[in-house]
Structure formats: structure tokens, C-alpha cells
PDB file of N, CA and C in Angstrom:
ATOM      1  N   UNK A   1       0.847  -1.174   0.000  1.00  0.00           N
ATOM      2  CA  UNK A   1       0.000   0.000   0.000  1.00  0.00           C
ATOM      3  C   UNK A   1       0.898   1.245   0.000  1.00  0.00           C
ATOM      4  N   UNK A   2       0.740   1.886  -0.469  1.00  0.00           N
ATOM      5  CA  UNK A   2       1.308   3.536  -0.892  1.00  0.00           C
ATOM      6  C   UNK A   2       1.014   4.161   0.549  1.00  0.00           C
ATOM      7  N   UNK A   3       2.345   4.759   0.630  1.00  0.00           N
ATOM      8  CA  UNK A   3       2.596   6.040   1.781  1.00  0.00           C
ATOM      9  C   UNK A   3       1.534   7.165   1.561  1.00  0.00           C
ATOM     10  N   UNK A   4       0.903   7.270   2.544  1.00  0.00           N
ATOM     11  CA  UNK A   4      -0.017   7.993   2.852  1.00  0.00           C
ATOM     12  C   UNK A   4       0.309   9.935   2.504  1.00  0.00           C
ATOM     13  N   UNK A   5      -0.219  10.692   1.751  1.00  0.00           N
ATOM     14  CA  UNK A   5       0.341  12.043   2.110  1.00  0.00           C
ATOM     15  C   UNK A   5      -0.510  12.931   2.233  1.00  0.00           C
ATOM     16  N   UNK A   6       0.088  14.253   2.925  1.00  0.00           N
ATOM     17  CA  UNK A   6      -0.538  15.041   3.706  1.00  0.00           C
ATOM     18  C   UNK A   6      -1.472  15.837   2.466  1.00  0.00           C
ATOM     19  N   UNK A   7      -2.416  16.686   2.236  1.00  0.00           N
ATOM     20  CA  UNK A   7      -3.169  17.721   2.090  1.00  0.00           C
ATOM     21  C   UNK A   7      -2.225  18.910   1.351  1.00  0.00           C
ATOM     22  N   UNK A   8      -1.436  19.235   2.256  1.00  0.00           N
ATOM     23  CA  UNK A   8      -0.461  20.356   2.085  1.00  0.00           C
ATOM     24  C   UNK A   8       0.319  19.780   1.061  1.00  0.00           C
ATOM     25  N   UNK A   9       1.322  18.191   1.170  1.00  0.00           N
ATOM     26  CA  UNK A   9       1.798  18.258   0.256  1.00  0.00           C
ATOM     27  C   UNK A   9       1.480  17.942  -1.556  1.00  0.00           C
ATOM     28  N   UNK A  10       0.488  17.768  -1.601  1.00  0.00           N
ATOM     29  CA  UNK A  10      -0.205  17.672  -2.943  1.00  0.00           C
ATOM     30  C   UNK A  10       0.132  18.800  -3.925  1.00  0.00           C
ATOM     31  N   UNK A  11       0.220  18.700  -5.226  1.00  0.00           N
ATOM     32  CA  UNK A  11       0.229  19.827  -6.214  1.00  0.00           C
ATOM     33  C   UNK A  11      -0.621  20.603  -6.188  1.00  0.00           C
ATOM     34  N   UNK A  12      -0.578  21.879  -6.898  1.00  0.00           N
ATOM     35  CA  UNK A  12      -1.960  22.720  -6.788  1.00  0.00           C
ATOM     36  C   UNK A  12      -1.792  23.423  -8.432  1.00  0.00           C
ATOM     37  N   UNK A  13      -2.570  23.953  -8.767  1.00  0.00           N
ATOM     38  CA  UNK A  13      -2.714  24.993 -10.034  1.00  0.00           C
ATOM     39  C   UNK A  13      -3.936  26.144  -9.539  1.00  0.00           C
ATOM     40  N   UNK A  14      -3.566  27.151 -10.525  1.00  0.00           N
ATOM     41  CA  UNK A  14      -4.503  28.634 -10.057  1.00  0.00           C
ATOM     42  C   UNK A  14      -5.668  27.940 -11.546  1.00  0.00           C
ATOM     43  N   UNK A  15      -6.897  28.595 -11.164  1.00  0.00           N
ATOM     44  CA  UNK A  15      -7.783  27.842 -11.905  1.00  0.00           C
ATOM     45  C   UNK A  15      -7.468  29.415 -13.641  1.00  0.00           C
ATOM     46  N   UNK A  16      -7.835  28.771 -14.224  1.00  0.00           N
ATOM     47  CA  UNK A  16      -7.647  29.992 -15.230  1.00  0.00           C
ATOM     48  C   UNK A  16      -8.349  30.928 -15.494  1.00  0.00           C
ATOM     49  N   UNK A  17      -9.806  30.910 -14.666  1.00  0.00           N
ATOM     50  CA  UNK A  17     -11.273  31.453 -14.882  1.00  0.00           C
ATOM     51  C   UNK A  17     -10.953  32.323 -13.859  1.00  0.00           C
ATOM     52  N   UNK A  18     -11.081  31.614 -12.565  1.00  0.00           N
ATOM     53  CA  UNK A  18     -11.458  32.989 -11.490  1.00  0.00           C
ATOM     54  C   UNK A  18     -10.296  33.184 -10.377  1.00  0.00           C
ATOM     55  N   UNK A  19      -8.762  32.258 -11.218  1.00  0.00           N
ATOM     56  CA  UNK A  19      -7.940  32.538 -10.072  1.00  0.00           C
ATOM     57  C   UNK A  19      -7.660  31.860  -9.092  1.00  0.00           C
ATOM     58  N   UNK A  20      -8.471  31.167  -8.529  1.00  0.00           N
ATOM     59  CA  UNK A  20      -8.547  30.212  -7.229  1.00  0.00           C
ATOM     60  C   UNK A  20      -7.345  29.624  -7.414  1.00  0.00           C
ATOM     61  N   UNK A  21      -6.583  28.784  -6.203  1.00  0.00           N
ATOM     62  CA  UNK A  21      -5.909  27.794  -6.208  1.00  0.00           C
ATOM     63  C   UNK A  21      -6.527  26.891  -6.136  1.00  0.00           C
ATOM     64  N   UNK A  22      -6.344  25.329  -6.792  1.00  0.00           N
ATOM     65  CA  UNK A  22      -6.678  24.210  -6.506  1.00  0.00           C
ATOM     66  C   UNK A  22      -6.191  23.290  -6.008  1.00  0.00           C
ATOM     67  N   UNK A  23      -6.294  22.165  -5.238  1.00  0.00           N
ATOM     68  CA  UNK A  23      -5.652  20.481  -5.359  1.00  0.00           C
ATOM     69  C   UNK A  23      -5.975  19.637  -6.166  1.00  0.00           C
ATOM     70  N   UNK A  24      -4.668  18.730  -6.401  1.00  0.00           N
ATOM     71  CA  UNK A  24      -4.539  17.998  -6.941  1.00  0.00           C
ATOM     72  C   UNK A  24      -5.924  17.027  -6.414  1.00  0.00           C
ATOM     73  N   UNK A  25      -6.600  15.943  -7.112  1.00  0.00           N
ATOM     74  CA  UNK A  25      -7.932  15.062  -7.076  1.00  0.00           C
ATOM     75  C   UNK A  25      -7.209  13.913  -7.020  1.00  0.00           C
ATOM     76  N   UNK A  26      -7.328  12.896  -6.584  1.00  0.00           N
ATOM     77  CA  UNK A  26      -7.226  11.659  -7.203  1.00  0.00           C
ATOM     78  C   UNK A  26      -8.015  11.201  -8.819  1.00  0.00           C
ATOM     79  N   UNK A  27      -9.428  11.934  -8.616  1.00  0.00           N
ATOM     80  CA  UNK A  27      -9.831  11.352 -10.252  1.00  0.00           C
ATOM     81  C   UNK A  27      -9.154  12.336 -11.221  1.00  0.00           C
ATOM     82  N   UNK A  28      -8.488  12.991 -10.604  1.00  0.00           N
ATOM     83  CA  UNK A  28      -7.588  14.002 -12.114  1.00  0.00           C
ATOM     84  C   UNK A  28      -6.199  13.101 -11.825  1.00  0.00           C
ATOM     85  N   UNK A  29      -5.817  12.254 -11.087  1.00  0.00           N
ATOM     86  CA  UNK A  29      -4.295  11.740 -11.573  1.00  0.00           C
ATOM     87  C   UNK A  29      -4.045  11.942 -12.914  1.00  0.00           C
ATOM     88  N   UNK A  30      -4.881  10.975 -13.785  1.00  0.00           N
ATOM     89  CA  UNK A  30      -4.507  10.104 -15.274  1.00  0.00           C
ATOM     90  C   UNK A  30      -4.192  12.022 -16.254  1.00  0.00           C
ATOM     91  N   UNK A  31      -5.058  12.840 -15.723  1.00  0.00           N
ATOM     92  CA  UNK A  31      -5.344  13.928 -16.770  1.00  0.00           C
ATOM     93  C   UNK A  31      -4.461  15.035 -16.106  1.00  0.00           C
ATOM     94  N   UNK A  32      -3.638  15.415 -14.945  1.00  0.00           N
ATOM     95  CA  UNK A  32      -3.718  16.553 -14.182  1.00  0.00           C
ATOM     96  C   UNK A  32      -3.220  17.677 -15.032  1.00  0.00           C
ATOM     97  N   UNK A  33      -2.123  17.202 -16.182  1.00  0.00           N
ATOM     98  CA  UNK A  33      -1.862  18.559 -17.141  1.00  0.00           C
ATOM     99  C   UNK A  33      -2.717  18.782 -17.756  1.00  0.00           C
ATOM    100  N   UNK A  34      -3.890  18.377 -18.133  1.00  0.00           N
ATOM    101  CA  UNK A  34      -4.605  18.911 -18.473  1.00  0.00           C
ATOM    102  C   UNK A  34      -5.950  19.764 -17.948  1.00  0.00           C
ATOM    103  N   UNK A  35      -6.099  19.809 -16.784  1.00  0.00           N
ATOM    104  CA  UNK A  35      -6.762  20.416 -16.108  1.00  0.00           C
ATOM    105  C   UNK A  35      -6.759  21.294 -15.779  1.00  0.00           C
ATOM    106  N   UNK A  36      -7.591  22.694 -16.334  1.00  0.00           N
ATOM    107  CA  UNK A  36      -7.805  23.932 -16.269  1.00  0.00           C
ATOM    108  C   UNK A  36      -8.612  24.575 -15.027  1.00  0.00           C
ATOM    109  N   UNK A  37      -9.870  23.902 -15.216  1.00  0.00           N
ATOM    110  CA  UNK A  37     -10.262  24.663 -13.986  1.00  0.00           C
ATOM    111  C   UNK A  37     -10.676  23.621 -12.664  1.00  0.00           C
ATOM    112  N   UNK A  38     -11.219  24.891 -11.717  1.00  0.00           N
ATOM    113  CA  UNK A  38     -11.440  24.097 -10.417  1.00  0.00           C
ATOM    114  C   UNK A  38     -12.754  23.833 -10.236  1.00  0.00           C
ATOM    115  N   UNK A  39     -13.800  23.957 -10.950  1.00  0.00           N
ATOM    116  CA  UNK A  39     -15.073  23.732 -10.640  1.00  0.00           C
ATOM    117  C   UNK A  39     -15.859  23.496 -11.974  1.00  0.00           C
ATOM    118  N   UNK A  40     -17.084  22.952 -12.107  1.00  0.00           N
ATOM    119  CA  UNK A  40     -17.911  22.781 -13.351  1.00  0.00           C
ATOM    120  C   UNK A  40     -18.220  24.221 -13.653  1.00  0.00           C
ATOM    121  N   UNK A  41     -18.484  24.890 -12.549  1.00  0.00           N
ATOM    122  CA  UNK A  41     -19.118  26.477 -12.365  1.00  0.00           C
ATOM    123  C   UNK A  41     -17.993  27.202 -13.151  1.00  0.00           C
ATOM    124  N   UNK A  42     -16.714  27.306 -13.234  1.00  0.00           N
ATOM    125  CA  UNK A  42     -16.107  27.674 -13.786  1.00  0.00           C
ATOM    126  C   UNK A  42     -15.921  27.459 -15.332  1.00  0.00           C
ATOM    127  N   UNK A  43     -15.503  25.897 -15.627  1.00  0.00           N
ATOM    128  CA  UNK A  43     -15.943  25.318 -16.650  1.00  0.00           C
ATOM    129  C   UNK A  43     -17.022  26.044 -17.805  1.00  0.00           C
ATOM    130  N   UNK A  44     -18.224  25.985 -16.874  1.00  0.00           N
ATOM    131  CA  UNK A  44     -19.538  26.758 -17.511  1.00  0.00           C
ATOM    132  C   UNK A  44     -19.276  27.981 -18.193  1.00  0.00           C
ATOM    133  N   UNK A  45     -18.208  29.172 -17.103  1.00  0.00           N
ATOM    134  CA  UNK A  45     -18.083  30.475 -17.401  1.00  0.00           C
ATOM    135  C   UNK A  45     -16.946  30.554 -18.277  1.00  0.00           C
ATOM    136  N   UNK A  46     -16.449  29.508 -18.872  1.00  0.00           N
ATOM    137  CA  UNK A  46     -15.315  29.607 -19.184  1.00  0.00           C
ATOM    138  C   UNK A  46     -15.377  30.586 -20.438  1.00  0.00           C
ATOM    139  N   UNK A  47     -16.243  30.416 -21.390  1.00  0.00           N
ATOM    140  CA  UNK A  47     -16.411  31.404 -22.485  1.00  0.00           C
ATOM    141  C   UNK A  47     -16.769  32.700 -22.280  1.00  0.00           C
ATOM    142  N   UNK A  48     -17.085  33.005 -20.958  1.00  0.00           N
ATOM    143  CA  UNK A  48     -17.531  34.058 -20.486  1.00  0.00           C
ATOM    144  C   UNK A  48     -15.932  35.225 -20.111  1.00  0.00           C
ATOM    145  N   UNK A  49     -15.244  34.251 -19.601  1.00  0.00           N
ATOM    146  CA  UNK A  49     -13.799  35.137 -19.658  1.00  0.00           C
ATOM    147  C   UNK A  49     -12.837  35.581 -20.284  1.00  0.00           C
ATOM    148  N   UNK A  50     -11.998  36.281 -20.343  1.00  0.00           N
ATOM    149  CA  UNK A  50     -10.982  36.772 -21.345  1.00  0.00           C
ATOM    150  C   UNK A  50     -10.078  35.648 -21.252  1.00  0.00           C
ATOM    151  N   UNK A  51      -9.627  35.555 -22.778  1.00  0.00           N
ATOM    152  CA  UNK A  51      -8.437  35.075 -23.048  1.00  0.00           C
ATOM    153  C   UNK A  51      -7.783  35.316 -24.087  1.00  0.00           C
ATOM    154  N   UNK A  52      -6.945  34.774 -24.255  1.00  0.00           N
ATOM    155  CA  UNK A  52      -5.506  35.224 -24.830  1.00  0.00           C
ATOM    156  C   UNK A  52      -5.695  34.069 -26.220  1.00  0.00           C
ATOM    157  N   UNK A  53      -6.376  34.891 -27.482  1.00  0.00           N
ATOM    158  CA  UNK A  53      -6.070  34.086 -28.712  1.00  0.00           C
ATOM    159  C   UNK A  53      -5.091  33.621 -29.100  1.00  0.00           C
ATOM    160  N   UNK A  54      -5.082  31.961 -29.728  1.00  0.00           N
ATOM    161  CA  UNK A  54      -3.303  31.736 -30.230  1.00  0.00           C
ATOM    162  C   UNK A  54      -3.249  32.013 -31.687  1.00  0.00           C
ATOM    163  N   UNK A  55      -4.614  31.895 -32.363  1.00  0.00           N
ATOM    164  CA  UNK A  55      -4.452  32.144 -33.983  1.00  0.00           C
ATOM    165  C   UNK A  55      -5.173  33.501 -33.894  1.00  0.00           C
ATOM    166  N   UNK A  56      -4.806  34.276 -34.438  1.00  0.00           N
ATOM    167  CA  UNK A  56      -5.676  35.865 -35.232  1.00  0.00           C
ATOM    168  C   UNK A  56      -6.332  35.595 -35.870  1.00  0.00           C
ATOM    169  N   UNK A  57      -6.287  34.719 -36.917  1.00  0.00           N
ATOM    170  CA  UNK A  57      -7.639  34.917 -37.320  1.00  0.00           C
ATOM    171  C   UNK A  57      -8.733  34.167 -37.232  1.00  0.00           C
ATOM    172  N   UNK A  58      -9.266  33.747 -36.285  1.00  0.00           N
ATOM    173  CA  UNK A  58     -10.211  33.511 -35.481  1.00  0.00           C
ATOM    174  C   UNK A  58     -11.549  34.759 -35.438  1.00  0.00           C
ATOM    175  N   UNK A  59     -12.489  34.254 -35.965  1.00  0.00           N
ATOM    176  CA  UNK A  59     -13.755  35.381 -35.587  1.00  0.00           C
ATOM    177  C   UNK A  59     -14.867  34.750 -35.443  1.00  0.00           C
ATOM    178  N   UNK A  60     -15.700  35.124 -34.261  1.00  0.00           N
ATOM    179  CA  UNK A  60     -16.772  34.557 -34.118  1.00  0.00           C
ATOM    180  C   UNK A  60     -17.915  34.108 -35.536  1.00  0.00           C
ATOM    181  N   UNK A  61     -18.400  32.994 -35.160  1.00  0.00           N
ATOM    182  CA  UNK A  61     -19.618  32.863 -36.192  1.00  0.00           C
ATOM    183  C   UNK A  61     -20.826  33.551 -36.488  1.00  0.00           C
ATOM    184  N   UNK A  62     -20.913  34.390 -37.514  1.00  0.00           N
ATOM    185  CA  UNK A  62     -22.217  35.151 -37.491  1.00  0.00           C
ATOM    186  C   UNK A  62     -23.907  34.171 -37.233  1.00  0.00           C
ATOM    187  N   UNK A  63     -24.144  34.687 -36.478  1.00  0.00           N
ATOM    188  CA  UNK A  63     -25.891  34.283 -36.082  1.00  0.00           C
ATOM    189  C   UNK A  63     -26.488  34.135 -37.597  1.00  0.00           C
ATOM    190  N   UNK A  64     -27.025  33.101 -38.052  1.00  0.00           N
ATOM    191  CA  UNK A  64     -28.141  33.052 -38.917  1.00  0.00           C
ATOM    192  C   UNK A  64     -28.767  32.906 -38.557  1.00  0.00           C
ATOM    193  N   UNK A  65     -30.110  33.434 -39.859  1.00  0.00           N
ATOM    194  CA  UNK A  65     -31.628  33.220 -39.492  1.00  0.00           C
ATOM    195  C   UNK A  65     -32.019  32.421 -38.843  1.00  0.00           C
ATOM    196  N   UNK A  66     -31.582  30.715 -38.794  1.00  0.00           N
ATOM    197  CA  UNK A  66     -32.012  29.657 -38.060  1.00  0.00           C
ATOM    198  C   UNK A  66     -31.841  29.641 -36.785  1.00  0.00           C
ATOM    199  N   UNK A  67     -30.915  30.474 -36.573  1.00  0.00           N
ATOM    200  CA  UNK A  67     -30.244  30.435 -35.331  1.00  0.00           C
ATOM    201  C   UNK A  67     -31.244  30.550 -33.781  1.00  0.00           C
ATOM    202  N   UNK A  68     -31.293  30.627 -32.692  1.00  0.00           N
ATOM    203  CA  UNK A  68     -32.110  31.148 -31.545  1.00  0.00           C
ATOM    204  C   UNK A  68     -33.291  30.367 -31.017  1.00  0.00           C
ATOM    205  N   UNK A  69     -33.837  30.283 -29.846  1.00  0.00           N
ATOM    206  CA  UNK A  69     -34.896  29.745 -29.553  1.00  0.00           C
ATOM    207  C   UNK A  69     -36.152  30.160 -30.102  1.00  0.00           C
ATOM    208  N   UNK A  70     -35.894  31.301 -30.975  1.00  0.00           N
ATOM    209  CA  UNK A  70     -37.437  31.351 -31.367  1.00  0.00           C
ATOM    210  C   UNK A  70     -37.648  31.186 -32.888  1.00  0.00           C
ATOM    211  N   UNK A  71     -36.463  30.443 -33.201  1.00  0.00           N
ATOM    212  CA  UNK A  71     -36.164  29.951 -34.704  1.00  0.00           C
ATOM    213  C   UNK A  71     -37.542  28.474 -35.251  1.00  0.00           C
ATOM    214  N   UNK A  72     -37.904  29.324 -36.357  1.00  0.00           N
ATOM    215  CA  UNK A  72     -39.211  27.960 -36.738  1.00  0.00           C
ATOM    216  C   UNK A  72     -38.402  27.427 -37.642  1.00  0.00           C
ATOM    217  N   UNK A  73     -38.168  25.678 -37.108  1.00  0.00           N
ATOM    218  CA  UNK A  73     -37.435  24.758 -38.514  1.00  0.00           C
ATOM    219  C   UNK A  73     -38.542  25.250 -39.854  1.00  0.00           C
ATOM    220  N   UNK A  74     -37.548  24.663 -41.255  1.00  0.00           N
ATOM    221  CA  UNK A  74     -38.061  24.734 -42.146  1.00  0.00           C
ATOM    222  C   UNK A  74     -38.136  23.716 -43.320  1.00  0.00           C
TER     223      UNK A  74
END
């Protein structure tokens, strides 16, 4: 059985959304570089925050007609 460790000594990362520090999970072992944020709640807002584009030319998709909840299929 594996040596037991403390709380404190675990890894941590700042979440990228709102800053927080996190701990390391056991269910994030397999993934931990890849793990951005610290909460689903964050996750959620994630498009909601600034970030730092890697390609320029990148531009949002214009809304079509179909688009929206009050869109009638056709």
C-alpha cells in the first residue's frame, strides 16, 4: 500500500477562470496537465472570460436566421 500524504503536500494549479488555487484530485491523476479549472461552475463560465487568442484569425460565427430559440425549422 502507498505512503499515505498530507493535504499540504499535494500539487496545486490557479484555476484559469477565477484565479482560485486548486488540489490535486485523485480522479484528475490520469489527466492533471490537463486540467484547467477548479469547478464545473467555472468550466460553464469559461467562455464568459478573457483570453488570450493563439491564432488571429479567429472570428466569431455570425448568427443566422435559423439560429435562436425562437427559430421555426423549415
Amino acid at each position: 500500500m502507498p505512503k499515505m500524504r498530507r493535504k499540504g503536500d499535494l500539487p496545486t494549479k490557479d484555476c484559469c477562470v477565477c484565479g482560485r488555487p486548486f488540489v490535486w484530485r485523485r480522479k484528475w491523476a490520469k489527466v492533471w496537465e490537463e486540467v484547467r479549472y477548479c469547478s464545473d461552475a467555472c468550466r460553464a463560465r469559461r467562455s464568459t472570460a478573457p483570453r488570450a487568442s493563439t491564432h488571429g484569425s479567429e472570428r466569431p460565427r455570425e448568427p443566422s436566421a435559423g439560429d435562436g430559440p425562437g427559430a421555426i425549422p423549415r
